[in-house]
PDB file of N, CA and C in Angstrom:
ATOM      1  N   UNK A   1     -34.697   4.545 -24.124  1.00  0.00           N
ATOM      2  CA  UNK A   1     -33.622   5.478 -23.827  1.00  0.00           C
ATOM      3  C   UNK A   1     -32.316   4.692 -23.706  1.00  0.00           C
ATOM      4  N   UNK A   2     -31.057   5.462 -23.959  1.00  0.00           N
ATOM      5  CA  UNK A   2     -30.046   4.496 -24.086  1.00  0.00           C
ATOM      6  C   UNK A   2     -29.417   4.459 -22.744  1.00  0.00           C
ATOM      7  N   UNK A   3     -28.781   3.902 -22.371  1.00  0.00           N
ATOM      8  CA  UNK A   3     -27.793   3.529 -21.160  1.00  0.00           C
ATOM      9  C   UNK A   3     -27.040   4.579 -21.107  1.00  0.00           C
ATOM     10  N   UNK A   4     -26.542   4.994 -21.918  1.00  0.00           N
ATOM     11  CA  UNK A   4     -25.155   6.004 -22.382  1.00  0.00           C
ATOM     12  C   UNK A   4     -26.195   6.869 -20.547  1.00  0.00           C
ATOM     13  N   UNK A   5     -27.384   7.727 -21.331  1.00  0.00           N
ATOM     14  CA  UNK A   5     -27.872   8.778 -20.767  1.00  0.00           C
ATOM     15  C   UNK A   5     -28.540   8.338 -19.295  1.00  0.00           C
ATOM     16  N   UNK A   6     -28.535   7.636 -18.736  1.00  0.00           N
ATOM     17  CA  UNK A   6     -28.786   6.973 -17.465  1.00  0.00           C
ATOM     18  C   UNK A   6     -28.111   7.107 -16.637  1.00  0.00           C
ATOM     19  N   UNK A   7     -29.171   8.090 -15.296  1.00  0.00           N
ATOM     20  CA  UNK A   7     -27.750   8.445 -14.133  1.00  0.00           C
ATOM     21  C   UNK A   7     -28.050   7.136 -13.404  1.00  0.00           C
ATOM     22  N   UNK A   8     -27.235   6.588 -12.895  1.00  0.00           N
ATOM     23  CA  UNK A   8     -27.572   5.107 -12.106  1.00  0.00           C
ATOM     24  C   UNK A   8     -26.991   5.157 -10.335  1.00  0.00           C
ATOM     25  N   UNK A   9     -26.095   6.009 -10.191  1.00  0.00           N
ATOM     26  CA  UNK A   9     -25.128   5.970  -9.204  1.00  0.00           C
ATOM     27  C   UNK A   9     -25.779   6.406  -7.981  1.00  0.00           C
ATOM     28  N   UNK A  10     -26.364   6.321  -7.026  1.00  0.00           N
ATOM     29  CA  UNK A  10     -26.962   6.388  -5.869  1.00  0.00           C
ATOM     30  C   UNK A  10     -25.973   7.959  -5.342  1.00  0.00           C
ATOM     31  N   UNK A  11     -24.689   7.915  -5.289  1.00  0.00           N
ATOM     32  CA  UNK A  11     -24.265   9.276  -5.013  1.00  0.00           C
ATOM     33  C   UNK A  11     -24.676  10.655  -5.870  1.00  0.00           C
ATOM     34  N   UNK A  12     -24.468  10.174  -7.589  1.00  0.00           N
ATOM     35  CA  UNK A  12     -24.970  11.323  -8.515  1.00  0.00           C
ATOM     36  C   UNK A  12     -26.469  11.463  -7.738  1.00  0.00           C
ATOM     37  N   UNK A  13     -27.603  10.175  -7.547  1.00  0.00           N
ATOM     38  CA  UNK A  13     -28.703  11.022  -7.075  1.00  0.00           C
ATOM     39  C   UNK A  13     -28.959  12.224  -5.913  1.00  0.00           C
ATOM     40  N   UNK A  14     -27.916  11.454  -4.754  1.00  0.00           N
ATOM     41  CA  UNK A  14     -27.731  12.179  -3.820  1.00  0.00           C
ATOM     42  C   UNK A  14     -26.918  13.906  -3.845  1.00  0.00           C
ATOM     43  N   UNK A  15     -26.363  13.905  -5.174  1.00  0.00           N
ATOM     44  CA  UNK A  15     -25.759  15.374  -5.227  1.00  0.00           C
ATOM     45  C   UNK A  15     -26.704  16.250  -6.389  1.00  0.00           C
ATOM     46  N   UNK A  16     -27.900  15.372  -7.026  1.00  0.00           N
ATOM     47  CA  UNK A  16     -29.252  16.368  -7.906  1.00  0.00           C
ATOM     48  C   UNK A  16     -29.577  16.647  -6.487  1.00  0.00           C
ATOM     49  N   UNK A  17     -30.082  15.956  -5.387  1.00  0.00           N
ATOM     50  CA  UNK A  17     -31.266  16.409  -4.615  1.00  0.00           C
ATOM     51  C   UNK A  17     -30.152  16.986  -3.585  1.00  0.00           C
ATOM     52  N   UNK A  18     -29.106  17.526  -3.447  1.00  0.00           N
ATOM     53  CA  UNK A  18     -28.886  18.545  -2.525  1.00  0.00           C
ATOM     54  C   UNK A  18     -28.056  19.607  -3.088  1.00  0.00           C
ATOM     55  N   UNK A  19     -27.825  19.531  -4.703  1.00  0.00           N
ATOM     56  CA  UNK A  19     -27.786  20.890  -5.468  1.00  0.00           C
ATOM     57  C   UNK A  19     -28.205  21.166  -6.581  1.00  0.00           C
ATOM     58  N   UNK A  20     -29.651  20.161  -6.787  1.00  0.00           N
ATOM     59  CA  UNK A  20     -30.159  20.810  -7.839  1.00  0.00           C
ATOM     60  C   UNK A  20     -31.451  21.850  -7.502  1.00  0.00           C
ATOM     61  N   UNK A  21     -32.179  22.314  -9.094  1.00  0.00           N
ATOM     62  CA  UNK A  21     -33.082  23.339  -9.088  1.00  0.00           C
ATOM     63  C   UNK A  21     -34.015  22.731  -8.844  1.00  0.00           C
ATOM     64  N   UNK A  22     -35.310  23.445  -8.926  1.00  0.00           N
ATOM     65  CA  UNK A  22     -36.157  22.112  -8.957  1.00  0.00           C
ATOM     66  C   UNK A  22     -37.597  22.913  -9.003  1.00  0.00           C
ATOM     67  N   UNK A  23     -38.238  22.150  -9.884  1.00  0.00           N
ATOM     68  CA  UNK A  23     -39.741  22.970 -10.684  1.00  0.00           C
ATOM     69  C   UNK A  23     -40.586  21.716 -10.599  1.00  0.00           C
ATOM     70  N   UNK A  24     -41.875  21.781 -10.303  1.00  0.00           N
ATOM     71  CA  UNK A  24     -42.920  20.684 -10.375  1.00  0.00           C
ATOM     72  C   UNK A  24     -44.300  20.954 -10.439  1.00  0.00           C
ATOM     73  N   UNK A  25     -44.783  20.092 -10.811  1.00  0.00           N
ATOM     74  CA  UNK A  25     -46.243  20.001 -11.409  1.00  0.00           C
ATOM     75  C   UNK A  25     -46.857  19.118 -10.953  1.00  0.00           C
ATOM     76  N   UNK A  26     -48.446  18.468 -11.477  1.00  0.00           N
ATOM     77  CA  UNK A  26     -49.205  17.728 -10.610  1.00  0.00           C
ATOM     78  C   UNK A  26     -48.542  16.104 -10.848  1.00  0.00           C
ATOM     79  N   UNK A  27     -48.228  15.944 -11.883  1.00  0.00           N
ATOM     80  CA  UNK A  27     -47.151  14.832 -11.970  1.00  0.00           C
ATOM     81  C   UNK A  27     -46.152  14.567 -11.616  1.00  0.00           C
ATOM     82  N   UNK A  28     -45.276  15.413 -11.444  1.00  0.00           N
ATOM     83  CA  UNK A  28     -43.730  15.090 -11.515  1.00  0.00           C
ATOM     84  C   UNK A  28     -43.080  16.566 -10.894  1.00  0.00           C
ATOM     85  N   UNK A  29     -41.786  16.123 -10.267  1.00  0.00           N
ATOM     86  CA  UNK A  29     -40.957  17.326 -10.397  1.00  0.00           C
ATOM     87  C   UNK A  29     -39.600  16.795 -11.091  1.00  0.00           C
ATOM     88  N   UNK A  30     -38.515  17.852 -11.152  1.00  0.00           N
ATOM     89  CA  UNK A  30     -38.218  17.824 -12.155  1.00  0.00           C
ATOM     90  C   UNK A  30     -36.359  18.935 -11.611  1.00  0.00           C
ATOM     91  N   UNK A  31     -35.486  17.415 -11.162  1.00  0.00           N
ATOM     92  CA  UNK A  31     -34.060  18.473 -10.210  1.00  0.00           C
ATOM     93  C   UNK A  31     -33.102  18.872 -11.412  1.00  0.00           C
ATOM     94  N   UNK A  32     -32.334  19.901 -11.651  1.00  0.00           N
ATOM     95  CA  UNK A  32     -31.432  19.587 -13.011  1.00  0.00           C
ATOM     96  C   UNK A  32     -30.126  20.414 -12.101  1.00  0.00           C
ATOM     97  N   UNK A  33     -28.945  19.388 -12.224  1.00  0.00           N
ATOM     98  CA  UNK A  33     -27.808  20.009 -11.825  1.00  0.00           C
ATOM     99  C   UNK A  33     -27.319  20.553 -12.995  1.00  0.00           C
ATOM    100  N   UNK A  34     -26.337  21.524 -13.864  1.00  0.00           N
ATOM    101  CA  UNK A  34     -25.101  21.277 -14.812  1.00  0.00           C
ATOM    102  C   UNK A  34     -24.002  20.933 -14.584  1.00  0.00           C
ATOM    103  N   UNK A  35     -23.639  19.848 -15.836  1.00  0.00           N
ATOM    104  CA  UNK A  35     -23.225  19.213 -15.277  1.00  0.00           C
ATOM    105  C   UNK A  35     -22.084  18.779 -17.241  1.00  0.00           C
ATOM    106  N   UNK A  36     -21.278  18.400 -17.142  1.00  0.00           N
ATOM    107  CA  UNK A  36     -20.418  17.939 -18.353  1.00  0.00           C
ATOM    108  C   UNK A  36     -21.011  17.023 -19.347  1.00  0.00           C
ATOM    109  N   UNK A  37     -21.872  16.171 -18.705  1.00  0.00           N
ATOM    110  CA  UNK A  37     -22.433  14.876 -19.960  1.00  0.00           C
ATOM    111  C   UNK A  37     -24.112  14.871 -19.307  1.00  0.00           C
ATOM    112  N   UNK A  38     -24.537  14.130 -20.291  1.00  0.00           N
ATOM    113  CA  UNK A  38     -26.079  14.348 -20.068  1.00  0.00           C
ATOM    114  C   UNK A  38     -26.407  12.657 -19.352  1.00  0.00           C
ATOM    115  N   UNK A  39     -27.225  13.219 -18.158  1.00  0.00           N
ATOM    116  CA  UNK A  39     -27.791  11.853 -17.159  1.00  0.00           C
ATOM    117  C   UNK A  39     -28.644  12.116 -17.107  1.00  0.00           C
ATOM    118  N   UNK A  40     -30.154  10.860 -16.946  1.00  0.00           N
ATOM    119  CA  UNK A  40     -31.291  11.035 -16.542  1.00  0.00           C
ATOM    120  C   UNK A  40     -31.442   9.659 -16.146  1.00  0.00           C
ATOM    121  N   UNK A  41     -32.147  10.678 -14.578  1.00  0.00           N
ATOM    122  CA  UNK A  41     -32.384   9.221 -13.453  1.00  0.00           C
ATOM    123  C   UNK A  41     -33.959   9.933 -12.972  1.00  0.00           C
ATOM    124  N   UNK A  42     -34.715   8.427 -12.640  1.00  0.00           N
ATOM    125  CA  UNK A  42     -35.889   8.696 -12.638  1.00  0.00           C
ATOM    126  C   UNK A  42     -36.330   7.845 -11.276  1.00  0.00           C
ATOM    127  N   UNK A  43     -36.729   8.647 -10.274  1.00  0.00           N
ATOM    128  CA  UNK A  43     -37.045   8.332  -9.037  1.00  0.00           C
ATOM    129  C   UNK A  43     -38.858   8.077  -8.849  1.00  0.00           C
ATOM    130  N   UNK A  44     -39.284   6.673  -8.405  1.00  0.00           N
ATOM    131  CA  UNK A  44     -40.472   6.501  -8.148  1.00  0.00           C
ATOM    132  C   UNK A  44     -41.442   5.538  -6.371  1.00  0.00           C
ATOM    133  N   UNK A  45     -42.093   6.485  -5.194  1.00  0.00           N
ATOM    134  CA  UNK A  45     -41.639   6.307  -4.403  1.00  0.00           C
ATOM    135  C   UNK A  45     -42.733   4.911  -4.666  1.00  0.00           C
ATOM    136  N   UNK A  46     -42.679   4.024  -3.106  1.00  0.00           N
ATOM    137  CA  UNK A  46     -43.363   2.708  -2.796  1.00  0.00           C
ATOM    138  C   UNK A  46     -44.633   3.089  -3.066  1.00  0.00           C
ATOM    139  N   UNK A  47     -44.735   4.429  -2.094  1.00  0.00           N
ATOM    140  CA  UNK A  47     -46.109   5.063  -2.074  1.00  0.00           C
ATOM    141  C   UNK A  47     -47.253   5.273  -3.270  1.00  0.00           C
ATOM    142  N   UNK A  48     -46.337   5.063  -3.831  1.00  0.00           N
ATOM    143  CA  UNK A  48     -47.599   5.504  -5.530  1.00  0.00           C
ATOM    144  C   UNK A  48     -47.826   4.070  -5.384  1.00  0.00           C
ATOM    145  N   UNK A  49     -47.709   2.785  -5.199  1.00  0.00           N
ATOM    146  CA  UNK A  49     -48.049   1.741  -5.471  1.00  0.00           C
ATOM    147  C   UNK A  49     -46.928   0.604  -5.657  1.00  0.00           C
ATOM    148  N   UNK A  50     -47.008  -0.357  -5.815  1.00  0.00           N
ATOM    149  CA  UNK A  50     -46.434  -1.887  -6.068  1.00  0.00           C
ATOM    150  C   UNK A  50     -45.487  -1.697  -7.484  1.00  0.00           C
ATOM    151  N   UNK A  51     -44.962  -2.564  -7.540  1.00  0.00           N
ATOM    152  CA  UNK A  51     -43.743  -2.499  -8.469  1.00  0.00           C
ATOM    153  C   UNK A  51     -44.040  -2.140  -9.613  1.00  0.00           C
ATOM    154  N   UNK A  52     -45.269  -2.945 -10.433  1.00  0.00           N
ATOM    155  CA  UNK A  52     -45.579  -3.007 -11.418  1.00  0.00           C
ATOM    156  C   UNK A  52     -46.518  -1.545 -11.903  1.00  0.00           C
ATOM    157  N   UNK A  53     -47.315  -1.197 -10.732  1.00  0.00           N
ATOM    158  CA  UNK A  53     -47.088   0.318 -10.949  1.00  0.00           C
ATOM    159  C   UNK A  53     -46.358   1.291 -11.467  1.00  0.00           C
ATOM    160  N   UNK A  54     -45.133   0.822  -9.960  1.00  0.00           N
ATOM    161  CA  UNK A  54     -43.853   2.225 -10.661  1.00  0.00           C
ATOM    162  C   UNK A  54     -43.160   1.395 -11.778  1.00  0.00           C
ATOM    163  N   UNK A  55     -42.743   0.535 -12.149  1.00  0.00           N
ATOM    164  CA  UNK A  55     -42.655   0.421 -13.161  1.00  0.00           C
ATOM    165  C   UNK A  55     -43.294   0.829 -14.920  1.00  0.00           C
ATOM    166  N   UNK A  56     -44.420   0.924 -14.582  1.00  0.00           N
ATOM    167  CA  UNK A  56     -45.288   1.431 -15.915  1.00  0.00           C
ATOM    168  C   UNK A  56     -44.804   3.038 -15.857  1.00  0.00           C
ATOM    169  N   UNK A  57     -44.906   3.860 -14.429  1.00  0.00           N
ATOM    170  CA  UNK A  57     -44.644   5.094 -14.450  1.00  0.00           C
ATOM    171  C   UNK A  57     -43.270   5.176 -14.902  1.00  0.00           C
ATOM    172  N   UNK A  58     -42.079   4.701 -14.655  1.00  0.00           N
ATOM    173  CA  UNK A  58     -40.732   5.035 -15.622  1.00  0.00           C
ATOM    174  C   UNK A  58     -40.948   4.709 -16.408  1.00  0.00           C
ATOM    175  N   UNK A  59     -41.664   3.270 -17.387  1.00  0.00           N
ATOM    176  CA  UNK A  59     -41.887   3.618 -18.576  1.00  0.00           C
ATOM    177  C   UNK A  59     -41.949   4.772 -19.196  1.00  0.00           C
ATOM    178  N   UNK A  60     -43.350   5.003 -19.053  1.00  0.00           N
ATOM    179  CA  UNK A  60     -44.546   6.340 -19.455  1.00  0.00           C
ATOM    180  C   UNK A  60     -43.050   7.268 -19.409  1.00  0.00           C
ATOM    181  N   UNK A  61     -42.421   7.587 -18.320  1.00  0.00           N
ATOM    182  CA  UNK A  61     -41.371   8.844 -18.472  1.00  0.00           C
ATOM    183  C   UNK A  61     -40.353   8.285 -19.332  1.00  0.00           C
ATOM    184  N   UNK A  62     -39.698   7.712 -19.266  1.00  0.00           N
ATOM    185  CA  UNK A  62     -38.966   6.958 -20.171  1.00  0.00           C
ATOM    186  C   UNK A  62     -38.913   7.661 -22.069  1.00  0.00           C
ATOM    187  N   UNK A  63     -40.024   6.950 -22.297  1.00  0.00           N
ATOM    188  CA  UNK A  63     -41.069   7.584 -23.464  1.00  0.00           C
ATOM    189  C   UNK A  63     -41.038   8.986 -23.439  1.00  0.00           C
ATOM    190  N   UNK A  64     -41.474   9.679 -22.910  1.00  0.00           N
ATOM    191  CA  UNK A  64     -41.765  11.104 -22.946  1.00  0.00           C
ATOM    192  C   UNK A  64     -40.133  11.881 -22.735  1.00  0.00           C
ATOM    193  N   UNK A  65     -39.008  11.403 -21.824  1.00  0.00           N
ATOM    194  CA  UNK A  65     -38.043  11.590 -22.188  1.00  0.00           C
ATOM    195  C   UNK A  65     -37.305  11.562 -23.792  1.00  0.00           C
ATOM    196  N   UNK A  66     -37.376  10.581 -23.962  1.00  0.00           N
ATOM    197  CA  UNK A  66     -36.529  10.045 -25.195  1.00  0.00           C
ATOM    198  C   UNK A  66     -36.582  10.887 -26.486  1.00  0.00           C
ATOM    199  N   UNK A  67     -37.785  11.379 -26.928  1.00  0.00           N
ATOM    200  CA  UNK A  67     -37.577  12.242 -28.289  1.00  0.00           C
ATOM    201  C   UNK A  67     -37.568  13.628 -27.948  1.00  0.00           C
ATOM    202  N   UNK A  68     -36.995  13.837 -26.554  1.00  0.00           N
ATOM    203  CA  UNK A  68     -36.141  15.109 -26.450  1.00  0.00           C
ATOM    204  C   UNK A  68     -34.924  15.264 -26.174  1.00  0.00           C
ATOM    205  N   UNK A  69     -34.212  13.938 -25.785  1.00  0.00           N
ATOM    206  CA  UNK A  69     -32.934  14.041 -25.969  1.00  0.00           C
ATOM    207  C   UNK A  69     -31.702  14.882 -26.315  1.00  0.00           C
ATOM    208  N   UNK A  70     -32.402  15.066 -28.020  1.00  0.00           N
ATOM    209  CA  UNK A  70     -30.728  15.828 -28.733  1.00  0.00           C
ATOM    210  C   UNK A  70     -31.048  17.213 -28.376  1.00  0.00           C
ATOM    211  N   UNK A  71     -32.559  17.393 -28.053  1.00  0.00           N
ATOM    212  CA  UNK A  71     -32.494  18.934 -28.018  1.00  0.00           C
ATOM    213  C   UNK A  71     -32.352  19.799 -26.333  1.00  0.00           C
ATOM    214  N   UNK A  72     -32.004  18.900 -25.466  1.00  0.00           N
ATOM    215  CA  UNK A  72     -31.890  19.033 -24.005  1.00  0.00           C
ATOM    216  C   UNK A  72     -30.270  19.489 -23.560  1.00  0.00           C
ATOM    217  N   UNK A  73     -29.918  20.258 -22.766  1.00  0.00           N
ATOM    218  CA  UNK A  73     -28.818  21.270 -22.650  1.00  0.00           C
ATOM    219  C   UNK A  73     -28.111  19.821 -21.415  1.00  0.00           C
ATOM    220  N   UNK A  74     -26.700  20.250 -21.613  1.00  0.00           N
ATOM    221  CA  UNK A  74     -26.253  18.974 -20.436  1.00  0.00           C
ATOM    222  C   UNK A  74     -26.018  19.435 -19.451  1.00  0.00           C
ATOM    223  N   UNK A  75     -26.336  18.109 -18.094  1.00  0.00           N
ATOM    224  CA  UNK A  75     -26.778  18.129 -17.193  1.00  0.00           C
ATOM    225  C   UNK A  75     -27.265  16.807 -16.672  1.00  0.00           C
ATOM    226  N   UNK A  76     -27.475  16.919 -15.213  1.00  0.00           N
ATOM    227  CA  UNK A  76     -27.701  15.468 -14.366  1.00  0.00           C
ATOM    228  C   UNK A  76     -29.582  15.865 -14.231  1.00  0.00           C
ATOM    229  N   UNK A  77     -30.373  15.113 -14.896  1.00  0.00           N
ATOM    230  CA  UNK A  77     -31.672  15.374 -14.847  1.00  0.00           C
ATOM    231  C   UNK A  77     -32.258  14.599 -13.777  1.00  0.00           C
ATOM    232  N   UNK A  78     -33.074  14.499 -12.493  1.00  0.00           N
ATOM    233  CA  UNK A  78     -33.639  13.592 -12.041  1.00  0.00           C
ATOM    234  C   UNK A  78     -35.265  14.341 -11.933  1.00  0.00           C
ATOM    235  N   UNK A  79     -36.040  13.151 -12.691  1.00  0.00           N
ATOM    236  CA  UNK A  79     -37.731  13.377 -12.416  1.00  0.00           C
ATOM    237  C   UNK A  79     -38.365  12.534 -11.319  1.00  0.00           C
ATOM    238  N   UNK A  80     -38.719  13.081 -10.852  1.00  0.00           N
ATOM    239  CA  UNK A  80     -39.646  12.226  -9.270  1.00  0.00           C
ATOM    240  C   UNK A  80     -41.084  12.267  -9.634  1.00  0.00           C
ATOM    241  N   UNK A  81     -41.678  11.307  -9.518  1.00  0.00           N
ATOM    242  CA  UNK A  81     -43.239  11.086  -9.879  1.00  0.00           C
ATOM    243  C   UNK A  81     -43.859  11.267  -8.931  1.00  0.00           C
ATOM    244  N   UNK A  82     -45.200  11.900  -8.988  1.00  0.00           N
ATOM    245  CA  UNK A  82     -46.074  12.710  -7.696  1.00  0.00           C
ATOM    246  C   UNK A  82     -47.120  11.595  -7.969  1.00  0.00           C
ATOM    247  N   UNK A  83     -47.835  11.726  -6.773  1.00  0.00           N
ATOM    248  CA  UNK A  83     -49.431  11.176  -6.690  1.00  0.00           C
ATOM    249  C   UNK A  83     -49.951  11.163  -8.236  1.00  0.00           C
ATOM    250  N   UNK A  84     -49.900  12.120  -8.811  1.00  0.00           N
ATOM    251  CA  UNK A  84     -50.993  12.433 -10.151  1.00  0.00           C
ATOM    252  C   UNK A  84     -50.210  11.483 -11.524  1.00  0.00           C
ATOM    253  N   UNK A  85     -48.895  11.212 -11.433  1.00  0.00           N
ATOM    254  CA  UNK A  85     -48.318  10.413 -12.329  1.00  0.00           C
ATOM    255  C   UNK A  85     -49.042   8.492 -12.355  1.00  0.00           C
ATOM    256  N   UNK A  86     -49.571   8.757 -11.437  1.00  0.00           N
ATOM    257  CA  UNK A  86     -50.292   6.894 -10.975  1.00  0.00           C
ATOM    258  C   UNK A  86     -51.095   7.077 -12.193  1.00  0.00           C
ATOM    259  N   UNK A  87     -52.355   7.975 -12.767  1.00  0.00           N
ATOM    260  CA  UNK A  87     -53.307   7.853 -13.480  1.00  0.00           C
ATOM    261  C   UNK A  87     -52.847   8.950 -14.723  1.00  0.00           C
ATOM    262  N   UNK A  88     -51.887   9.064 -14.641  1.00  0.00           N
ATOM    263  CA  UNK A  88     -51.858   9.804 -15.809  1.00  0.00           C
ATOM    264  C   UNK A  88     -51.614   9.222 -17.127  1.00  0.00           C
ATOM    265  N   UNK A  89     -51.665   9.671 -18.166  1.00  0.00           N
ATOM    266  CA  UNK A  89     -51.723   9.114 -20.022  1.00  0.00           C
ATOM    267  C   UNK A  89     -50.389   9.121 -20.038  1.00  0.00           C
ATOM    268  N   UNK A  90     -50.295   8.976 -21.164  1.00  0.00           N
ATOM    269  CA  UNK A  90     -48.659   8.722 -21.738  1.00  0.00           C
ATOM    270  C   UNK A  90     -48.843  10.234 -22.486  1.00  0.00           C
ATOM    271  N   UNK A  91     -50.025  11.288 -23.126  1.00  0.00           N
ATOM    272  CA  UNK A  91     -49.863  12.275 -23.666  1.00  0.00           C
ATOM    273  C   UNK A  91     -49.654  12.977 -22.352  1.00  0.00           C
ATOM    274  N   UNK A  92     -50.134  12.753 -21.076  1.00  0.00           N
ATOM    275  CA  UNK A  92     -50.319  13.579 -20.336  1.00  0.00           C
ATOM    276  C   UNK A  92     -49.050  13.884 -19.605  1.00  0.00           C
ATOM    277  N   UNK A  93     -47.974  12.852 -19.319  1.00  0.00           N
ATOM    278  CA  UNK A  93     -46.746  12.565 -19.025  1.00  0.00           C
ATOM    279  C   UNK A  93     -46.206  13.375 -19.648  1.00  0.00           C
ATOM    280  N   UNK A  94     -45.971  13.161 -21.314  1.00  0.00           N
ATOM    281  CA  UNK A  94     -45.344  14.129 -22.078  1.00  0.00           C
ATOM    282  C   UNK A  94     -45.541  15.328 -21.814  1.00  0.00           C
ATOM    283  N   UNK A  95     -46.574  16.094 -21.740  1.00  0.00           N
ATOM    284  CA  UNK A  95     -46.957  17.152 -21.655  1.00  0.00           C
ATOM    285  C   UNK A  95     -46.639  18.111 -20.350  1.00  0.00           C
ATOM    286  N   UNK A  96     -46.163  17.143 -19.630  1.00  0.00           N
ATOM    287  CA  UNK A  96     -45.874  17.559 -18.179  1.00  0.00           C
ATOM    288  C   UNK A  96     -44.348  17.522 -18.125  1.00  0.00           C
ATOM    289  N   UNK A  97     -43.687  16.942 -18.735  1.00  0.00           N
ATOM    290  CA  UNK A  97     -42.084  16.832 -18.897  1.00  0.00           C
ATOM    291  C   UNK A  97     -41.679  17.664 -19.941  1.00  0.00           C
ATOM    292  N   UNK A  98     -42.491  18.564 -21.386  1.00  0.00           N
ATOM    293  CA  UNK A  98     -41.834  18.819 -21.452  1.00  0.00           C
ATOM    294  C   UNK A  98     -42.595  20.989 -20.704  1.00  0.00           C
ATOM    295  N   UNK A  99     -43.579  20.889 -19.841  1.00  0.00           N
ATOM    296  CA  UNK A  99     -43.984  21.848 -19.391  1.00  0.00           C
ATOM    297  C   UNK A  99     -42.416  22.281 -18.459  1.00  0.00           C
ATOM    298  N   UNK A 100     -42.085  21.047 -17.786  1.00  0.00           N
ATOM    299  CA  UNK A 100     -41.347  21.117 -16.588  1.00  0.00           C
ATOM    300  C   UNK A 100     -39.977  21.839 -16.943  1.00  0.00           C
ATOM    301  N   UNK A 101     -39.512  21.426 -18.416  1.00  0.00           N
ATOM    302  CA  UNK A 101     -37.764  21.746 -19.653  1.00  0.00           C
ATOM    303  C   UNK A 101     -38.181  23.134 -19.620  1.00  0.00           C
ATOM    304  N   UNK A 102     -39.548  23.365 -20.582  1.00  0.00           N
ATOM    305  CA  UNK A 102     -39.526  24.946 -20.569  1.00  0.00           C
ATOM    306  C   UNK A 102     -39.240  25.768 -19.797  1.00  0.00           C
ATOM    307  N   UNK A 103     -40.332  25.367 -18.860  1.00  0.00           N
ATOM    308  CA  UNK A 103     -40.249  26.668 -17.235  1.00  0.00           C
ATOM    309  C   UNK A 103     -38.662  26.272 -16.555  1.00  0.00           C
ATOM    310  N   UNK A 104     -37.942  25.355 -17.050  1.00  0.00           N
ATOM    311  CA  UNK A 104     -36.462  25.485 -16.175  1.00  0.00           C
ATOM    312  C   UNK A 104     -36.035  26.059 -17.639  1.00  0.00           C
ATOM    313  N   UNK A 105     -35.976  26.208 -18.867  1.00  0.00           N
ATOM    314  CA  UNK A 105     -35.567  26.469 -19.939  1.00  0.00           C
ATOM    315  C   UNK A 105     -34.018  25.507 -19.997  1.00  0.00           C
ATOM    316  N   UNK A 106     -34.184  24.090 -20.084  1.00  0.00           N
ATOM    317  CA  UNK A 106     -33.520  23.587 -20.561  1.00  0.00           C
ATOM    318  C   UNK A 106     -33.080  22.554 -22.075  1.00  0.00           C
ATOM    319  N   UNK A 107     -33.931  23.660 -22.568  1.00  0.00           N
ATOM    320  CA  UNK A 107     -33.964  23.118 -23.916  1.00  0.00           C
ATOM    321  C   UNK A 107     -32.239  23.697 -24.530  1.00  0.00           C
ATOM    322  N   UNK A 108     -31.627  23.038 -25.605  1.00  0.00           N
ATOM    323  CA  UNK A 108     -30.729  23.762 -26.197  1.00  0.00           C
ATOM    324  C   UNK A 108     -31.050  25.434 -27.140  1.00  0.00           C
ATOM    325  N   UNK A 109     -32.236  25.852 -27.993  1.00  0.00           N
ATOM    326  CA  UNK A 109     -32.652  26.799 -28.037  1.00  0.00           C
ATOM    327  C   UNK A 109     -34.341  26.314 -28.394  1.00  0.00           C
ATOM    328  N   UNK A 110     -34.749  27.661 -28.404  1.00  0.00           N
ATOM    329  CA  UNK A 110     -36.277  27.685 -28.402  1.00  0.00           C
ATOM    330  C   UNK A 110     -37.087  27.369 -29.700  1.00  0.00           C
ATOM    331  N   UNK A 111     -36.358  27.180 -30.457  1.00  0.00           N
ATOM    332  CA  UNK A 111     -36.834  26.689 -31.865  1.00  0.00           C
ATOM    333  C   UNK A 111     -37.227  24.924 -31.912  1.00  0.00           C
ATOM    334  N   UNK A 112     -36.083  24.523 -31.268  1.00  0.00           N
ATOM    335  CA  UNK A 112     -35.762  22.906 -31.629  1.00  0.00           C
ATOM    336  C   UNK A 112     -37.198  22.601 -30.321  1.00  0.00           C
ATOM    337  N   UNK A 113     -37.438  23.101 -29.398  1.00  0.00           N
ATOM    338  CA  UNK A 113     -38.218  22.777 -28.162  1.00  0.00           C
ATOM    339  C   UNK A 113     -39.955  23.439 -29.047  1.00  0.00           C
ATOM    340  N   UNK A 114     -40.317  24.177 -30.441  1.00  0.00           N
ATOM    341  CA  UNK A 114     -41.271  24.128 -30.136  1.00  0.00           C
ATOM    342  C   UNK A 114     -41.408  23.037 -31.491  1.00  0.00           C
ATOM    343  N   UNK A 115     -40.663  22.633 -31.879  1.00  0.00           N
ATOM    344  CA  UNK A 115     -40.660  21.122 -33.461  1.00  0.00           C
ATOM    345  C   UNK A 115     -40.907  20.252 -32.305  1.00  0.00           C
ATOM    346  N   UNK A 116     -40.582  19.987 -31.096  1.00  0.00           N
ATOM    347  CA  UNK A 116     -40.781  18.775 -30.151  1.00  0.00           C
ATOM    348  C   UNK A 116     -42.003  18.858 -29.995  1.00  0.00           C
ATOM    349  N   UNK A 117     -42.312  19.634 -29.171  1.00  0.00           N
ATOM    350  CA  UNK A 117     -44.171  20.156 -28.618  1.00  0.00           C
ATOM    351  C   UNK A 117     -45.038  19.636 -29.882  1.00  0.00           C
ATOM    352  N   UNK A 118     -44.664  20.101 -30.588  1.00  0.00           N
ATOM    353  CA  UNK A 118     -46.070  20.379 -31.494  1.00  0.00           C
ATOM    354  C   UNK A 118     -46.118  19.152 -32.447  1.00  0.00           C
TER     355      UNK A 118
END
């Protein structure tokens, strides 16, 4: 994923988690403010495990982010990884990020979101 799209700023996180939406699953949830340019910041706690853990888990999201990019509406995205993201696949990740776009419907339209899926 490129830098461009990376929220990094400790305040932007702090203003997803006290005005964004927020939808979740056994993996992940999933805050989306709107917002002028497109950010995605990816929160992973101690609790799931040791560095190298959460590290593999932003990978894995990382990945499953990235070839939805052009078709994602703008906005400050932050995904938080649950208990179930520790053992999950890299299909299974995907499948859960882009469950999470639909049910907030932040795809740009519904055409380009089902060429992604499938």
């Amino acid at each position: 994923m490129k830098r461009v799209y990376s929220l990094k700023e400790n305040s932007a996180f702090q203003y997803v988690y006290r005005k964004g939406k927020s939808a979740a699953n056994k993996e992940l949830v999933l805050l989306f403010v709107r917002q002028g340019k497109l950010r995605i910041g990816f929160s992973v706690s101690k609790k799931l495990g040791g560095a190298v853990t959460r590290n593999h888990i932003k990978r894995l999201l990382r990945e499953a982010v990235r070839p939805k990019l052009p078709s994602l509406k703008c906005g400050y995205y932050v995904f938080i990884a649950r208990s179930g993201a520790v053992t999950a696949s890299c299909d299974a990740m995907e499948k859960s990020v882009d469950n999470l776009l639909k049910r907030q419907k932040l795809y740009k339209n519904t055409e380009e979101s089902k060429k992604i899926s499938n």
